[in-house]
C-alpha atoms as a PDB file:
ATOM      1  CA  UNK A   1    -122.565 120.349-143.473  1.00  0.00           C
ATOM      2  CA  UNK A   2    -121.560 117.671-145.997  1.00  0.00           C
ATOM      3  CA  UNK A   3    -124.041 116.249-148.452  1.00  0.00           C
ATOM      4  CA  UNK A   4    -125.880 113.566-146.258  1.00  0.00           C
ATOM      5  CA  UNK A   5    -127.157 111.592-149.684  1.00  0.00           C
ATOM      6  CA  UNK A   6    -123.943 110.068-150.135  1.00  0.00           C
ATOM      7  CA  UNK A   7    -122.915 107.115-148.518  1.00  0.00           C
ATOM      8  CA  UNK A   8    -119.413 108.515-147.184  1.00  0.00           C
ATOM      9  CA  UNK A   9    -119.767 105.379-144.316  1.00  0.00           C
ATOM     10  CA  UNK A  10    -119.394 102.755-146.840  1.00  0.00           C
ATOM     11  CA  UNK A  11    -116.534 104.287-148.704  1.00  0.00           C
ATOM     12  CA  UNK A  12    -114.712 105.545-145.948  1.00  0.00           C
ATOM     13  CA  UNK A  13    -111.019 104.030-145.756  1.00  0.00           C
ATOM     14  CA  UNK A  14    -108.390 104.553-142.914  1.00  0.00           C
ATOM     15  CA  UNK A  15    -104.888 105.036-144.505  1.00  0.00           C
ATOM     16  CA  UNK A  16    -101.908 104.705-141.809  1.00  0.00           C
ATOM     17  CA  UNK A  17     -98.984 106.969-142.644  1.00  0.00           C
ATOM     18  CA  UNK A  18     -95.759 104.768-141.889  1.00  0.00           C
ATOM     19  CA  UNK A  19     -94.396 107.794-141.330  1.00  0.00           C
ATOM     20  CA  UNK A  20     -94.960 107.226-137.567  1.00  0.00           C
ATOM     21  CA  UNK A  21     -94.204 103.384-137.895  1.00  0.00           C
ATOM     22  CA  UNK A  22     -91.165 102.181-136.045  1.00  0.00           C
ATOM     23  CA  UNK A  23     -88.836 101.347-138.977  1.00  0.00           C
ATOM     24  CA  UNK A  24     -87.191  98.481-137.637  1.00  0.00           C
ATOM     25  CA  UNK A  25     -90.243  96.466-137.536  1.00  0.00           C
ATOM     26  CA  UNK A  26     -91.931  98.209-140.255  1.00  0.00           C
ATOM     27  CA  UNK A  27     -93.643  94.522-141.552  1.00  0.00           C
ATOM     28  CA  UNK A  28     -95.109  94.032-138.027  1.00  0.00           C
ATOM     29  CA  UNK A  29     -96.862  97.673-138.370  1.00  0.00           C
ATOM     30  CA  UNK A  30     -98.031  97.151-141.536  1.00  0.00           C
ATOM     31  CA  UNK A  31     -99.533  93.562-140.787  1.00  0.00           C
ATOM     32  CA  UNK A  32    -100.899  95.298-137.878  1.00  0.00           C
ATOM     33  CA  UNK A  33    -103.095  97.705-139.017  1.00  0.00           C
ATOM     34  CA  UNK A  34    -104.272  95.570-141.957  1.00  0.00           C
ATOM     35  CA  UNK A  35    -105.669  93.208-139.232  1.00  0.00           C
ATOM     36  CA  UNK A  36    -107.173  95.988-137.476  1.00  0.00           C
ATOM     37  CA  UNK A  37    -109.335  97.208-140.793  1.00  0.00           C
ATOM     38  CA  UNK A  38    -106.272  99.508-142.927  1.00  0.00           C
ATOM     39  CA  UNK A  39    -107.036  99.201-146.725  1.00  0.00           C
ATOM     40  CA  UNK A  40    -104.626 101.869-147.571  1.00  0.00           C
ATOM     41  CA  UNK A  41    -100.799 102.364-146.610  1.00  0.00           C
ATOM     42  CA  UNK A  42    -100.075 106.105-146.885  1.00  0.00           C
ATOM     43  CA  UNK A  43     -96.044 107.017-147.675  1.00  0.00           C
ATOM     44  CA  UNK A  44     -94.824 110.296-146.889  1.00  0.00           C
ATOM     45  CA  UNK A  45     -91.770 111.194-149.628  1.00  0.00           C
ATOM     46  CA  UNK A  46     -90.375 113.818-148.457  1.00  0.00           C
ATOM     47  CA  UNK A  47     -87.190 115.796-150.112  1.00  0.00           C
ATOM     48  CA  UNK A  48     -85.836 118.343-147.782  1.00  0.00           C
ATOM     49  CA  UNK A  49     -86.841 121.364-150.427  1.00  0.00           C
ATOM     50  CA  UNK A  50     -90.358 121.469-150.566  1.00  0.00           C
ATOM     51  CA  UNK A  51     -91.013 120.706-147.300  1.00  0.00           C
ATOM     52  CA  UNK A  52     -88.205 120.453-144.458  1.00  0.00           C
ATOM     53  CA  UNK A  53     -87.883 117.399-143.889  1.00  0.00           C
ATOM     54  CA  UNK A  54     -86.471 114.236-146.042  1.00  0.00           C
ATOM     55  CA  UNK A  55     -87.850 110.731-145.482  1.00  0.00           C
ATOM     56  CA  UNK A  56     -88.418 107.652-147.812  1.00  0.00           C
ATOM     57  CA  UNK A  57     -88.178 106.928-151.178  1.00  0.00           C
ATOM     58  CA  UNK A  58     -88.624 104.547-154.466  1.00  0.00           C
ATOM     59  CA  UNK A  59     -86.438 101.404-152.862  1.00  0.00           C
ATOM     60  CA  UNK A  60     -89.056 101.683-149.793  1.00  0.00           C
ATOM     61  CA  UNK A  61     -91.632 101.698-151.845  1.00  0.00           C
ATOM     62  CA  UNK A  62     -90.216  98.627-153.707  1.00  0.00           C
ATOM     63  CA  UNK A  63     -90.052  96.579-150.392  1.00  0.00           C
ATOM     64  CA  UNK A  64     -93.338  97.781-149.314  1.00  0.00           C
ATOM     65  CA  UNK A  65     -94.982  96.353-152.280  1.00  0.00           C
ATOM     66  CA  UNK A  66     -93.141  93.125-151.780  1.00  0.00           C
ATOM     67  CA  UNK A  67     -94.472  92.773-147.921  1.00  0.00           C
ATOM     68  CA  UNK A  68     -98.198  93.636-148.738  1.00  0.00           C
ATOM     69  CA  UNK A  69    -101.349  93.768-150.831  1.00  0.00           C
ATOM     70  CA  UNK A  70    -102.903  96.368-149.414  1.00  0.00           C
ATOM     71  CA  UNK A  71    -103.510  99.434-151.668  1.00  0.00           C
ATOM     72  CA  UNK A  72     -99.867 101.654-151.585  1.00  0.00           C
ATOM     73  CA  UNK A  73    -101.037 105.381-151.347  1.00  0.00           C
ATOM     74  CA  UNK A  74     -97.871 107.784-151.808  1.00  0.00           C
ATOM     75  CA  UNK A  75     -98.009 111.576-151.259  1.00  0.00           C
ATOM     76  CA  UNK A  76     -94.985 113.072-153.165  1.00  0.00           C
ATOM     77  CA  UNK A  77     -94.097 116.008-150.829  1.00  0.00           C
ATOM     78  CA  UNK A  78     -91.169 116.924-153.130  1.00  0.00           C
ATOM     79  CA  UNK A  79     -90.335 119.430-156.167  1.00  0.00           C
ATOM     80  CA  UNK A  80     -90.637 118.541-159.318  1.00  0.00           C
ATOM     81  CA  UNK A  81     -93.100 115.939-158.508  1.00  0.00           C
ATOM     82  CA  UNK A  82     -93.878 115.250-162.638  1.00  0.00           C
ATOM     83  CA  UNK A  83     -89.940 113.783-162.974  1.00  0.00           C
ATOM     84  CA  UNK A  84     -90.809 111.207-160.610  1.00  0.00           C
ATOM     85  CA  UNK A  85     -94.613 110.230-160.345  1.00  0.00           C
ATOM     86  CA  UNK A  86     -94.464 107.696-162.792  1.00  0.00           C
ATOM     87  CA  UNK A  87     -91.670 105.889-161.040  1.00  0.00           C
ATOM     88  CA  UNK A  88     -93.265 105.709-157.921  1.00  0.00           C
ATOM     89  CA  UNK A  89     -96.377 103.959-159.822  1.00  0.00           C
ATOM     90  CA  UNK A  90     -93.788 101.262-161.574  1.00  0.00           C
ATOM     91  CA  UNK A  91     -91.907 100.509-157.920  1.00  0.00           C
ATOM     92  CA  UNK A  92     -95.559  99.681-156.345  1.00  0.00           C
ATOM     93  CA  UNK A  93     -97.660 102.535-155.892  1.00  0.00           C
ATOM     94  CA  UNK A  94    -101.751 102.406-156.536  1.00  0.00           C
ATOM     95  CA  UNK A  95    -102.007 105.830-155.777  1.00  0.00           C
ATOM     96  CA  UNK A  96     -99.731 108.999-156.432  1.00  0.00           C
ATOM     97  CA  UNK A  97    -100.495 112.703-155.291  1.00  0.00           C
ATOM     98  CA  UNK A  98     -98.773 115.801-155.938  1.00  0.00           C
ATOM     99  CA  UNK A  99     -98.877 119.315-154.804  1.00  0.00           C
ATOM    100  CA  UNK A 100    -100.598 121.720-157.076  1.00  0.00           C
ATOM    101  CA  UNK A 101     -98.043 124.131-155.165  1.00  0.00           C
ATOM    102  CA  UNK A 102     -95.142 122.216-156.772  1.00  0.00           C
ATOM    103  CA  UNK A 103     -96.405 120.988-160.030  1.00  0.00           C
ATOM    104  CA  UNK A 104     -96.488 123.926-163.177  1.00  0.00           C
ATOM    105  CA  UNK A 105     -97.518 120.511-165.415  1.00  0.00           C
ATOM    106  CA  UNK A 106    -100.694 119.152-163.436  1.00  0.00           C
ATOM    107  CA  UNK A 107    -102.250 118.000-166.269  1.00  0.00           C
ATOM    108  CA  UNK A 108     -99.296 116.029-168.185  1.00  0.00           C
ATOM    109  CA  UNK A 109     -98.670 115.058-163.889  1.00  0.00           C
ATOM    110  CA  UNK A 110    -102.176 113.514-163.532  1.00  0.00           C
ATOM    111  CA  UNK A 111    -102.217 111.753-166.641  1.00  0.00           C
ATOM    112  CA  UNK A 112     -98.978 110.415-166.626  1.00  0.00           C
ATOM    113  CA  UNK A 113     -99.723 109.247-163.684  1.00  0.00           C
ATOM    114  CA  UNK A 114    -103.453 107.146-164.826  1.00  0.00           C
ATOM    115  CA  UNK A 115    -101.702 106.433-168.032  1.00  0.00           C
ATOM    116  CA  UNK A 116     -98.787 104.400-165.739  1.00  0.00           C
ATOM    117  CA  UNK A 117    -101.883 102.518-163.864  1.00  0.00           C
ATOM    118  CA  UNK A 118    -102.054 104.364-161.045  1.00  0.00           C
ATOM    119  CA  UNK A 119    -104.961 106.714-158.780  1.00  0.00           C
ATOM    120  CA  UNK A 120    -104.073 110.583-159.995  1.00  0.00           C
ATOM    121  CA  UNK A 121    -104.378 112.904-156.891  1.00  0.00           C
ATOM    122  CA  UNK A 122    -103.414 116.585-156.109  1.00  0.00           C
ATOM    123  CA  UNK A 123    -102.382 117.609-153.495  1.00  0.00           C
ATOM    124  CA  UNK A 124    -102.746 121.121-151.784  1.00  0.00           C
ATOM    125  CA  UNK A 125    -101.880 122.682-148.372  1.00  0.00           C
ATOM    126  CA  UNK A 126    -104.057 124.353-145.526  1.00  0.00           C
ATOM    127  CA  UNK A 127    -103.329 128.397-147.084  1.00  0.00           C
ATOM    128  CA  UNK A 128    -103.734 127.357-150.757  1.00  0.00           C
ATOM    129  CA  UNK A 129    -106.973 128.534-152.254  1.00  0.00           C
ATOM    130  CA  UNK A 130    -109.118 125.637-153.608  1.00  0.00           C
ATOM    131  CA  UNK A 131    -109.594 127.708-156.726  1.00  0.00           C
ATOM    132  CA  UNK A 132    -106.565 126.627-157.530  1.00  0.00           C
ATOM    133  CA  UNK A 133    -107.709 123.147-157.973  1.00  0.00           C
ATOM    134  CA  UNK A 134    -110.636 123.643-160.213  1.00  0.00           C
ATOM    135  CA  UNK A 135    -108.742 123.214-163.956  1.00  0.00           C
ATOM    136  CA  UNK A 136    -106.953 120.077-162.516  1.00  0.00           C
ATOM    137  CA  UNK A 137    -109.972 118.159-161.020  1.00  0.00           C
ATOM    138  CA  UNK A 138    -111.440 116.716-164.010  1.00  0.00           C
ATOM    139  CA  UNK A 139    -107.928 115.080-163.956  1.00  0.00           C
ATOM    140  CA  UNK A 140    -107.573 113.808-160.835  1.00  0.00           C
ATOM    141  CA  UNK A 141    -109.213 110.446-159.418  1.00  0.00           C
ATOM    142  CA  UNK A 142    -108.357 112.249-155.647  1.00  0.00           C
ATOM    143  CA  UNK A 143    -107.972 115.454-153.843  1.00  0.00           C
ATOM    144  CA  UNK A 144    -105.663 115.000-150.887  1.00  0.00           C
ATOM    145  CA  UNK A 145    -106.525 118.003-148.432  1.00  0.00           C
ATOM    146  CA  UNK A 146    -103.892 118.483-146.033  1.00  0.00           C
ATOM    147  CA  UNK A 147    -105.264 119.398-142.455  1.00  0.00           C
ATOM    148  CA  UNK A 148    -101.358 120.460-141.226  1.00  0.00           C
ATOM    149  CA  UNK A 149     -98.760 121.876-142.662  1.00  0.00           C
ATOM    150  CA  UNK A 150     -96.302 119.198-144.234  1.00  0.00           C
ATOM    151  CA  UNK A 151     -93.399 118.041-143.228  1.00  0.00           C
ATOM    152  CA  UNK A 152     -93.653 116.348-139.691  1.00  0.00           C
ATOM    153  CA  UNK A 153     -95.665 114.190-138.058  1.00  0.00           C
ATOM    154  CA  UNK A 154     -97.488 114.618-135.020  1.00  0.00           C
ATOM    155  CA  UNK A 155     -98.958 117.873-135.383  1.00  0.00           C
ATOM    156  CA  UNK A 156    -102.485 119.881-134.348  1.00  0.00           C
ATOM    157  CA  UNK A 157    -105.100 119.712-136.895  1.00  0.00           C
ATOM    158  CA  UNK A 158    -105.683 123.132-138.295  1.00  0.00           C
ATOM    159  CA  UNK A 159    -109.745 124.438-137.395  1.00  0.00           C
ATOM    160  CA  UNK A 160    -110.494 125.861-140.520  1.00  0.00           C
ATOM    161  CA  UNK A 161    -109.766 122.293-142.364  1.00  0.00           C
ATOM    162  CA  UNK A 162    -113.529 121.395-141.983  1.00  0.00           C
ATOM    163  CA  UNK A 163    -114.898 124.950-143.505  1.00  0.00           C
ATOM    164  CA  UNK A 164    -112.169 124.190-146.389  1.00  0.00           C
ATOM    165  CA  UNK A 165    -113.085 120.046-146.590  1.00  0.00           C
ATOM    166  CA  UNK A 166    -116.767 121.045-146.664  1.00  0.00           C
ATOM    167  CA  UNK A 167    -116.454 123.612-149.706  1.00  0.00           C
ATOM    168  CA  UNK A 168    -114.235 121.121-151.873  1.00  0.00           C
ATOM    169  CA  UNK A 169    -117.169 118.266-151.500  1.00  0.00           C
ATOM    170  CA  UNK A 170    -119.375 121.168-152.932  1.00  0.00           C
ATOM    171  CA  UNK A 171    -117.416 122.170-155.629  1.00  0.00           C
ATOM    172  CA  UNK A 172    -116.394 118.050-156.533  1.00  0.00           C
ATOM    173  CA  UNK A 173    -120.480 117.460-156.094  1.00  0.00           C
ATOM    174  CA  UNK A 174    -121.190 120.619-158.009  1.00  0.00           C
ATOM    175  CA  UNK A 175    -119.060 119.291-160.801  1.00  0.00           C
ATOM    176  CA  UNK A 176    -120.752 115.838-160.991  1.00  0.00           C
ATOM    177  CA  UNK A 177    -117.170 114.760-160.916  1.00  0.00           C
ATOM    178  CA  UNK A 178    -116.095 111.057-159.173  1.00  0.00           C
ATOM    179  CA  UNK A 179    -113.239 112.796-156.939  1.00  0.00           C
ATOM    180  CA  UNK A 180    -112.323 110.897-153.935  1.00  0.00           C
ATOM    181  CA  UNK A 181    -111.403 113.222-151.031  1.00  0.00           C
ATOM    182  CA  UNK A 182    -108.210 112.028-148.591  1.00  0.00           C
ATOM    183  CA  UNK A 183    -107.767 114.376-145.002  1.00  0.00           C
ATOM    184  CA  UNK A 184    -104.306 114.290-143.878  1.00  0.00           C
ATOM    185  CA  UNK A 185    -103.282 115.551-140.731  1.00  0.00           C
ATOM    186  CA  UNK A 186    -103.554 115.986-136.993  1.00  0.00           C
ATOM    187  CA  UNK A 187    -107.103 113.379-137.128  1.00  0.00           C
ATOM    188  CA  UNK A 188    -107.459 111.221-133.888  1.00  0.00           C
ATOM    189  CA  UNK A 189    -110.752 109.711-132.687  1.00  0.00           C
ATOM    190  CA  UNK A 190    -111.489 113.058-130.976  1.00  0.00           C
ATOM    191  CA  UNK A 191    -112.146 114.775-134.703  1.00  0.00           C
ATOM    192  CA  UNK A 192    -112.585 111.467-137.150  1.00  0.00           C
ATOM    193  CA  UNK A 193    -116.496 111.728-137.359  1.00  0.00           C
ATOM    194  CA  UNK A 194    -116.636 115.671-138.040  1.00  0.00           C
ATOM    195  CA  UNK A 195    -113.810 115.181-140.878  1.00  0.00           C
ATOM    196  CA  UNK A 196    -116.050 111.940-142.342  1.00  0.00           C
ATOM    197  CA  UNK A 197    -119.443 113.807-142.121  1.00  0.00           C
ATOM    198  CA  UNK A 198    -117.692 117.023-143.594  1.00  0.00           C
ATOM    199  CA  UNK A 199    -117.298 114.773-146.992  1.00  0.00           C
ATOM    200  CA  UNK A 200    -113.630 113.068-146.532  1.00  0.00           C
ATOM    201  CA  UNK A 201    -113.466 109.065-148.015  1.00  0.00           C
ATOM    202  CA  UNK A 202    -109.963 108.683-146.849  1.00  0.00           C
ATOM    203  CA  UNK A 203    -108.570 109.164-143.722  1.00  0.00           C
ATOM    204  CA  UNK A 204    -104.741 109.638-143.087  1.00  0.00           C
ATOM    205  CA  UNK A 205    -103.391 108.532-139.763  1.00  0.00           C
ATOM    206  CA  UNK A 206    -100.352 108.723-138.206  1.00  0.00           C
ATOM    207  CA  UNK A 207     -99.280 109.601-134.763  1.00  0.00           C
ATOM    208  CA  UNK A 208    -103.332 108.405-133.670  1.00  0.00           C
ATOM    209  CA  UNK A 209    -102.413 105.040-134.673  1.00  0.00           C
ATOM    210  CA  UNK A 210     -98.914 104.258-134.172  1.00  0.00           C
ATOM    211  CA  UNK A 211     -98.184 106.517-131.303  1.00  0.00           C
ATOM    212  CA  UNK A 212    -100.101 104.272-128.852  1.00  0.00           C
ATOM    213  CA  UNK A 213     -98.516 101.065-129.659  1.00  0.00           C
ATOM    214  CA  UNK A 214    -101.695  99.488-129.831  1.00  0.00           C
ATOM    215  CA  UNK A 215    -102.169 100.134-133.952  1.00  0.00           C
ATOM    216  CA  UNK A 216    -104.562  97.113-134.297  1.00  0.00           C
ATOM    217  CA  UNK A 217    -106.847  98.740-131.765  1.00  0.00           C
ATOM    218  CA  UNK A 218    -106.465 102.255-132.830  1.00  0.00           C
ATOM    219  CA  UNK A 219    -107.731 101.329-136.446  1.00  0.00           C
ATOM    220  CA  UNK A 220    -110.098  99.813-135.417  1.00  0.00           C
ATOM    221  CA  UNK A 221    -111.090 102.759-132.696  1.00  0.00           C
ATOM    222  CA  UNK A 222    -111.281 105.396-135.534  1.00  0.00           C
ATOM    223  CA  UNK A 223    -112.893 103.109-138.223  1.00  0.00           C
ATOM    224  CA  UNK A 224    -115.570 102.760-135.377  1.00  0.00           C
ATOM    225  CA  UNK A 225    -115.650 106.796-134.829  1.00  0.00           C
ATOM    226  CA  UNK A 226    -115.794 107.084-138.907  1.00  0.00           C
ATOM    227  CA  UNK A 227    -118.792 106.237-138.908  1.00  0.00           C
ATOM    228  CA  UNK A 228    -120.885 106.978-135.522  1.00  0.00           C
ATOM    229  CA  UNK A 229    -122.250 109.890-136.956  1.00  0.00           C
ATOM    230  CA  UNK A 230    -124.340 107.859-139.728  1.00  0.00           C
END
């Protein structure tokens, strides 16, 4: 069980991934969910060699930072993460992760990334050990804990996430450390409250809120189911 003294509810923050937007009318999606309760717009960059799949890059990033003020939250699925973190933080980007699976250089990473302006998060997928984290936390401003395996949208939420989530709030809270955690992955409104009360701040969403066409009312659905375990 997560570490009921902390006031997850009030920090909790639902992040759609415009991966599951419709691209065509990606302003209308974005308005959407802001009006629904979205603080954070999560973008999937994807290269086709990490994971397999390629997606979106720095111009989108540009245009998305034109079309909104909400907080621009991008997950750098991609090798080599440390040649291009910083230029994801001057096209628009308030927050930058990167895989501690593809990053030898987390440290220069992380910095680079708060010396640019920017939230410093890592990264790390549903096999890799959370040991692996522990040098690179005091570092980081985020952990983002993926709850699939990356690449694609639209998949199951792997079980053992919450055992995982649970013993990385420990070892942040353990630390004394002011670590943000961010679930991506397979989370709907059936799972939402176990993954809050198991010590997540930031929710990813994809396929539970665009896949509906009703984003407006499926952000506000899971911000509701956030915190209904309080």
């Amino acid at each position: 069980m997560g570490n009921l003294n902390r006031e997850y509810a009030g920090s909790i923050e639902i992040a759609p991934s415009i991966l599951s937007a419709d691209f065509a009318r990606l302003a209308e999606a974005i308005d959407a969910v802001e009006v629904g309760g979205a603080t954070v717009l999560h973008v999937d960059v994807m290269d086709g060699h990490f994971v397999p799949n390629i997606t979106i890059g720095l111009p989108v990033v540009r245009s998305l930072r034109k079309a909104t003020s909400m907080t621009i939250d991008t997950h750098l699925m991609i090798s080599e993460p440390g040649r291009y973190a910083v230029e994801f933080v001057n096209a628009g980007a308030n927050m930058v992760s990167v895989h501690v699976e593809a990053d030898d250089h987390l440290n220069r990473t992380l910095t680079s990334i708060r010396e640019a302006g920017a939230k410093a998060g890592v990264a790390i997928n549903p096999a890799t050990p959370l040991g692996t984290l522990e040098e690179a936390l005091p570092y980081a401003d985020f952990v983002l804990l993926m709850s699939v395996n990356p690449g694609f949208g639209g998949q199951k939420f792997v079980p053992t996430s919450i055992d995982k989530l649970r013993r990385l709030r420990r070892m942040i809270d353990d630390r004394g450390l002011n670590v943000r955690i961010e679930i991506d992955g397979g989370i709907d409104a059936n799972n939402i409250a176990e993954v809050c009360e198991a010590g997540a701040e930031i929710i990813v969403a994809g396929s539970a809120v665009y896949g509906g066409g009703r984003p407006t009312e499926a952000v506000r659905e899971l911000i509701d189911k956030a915190t209904v375990w309080v």
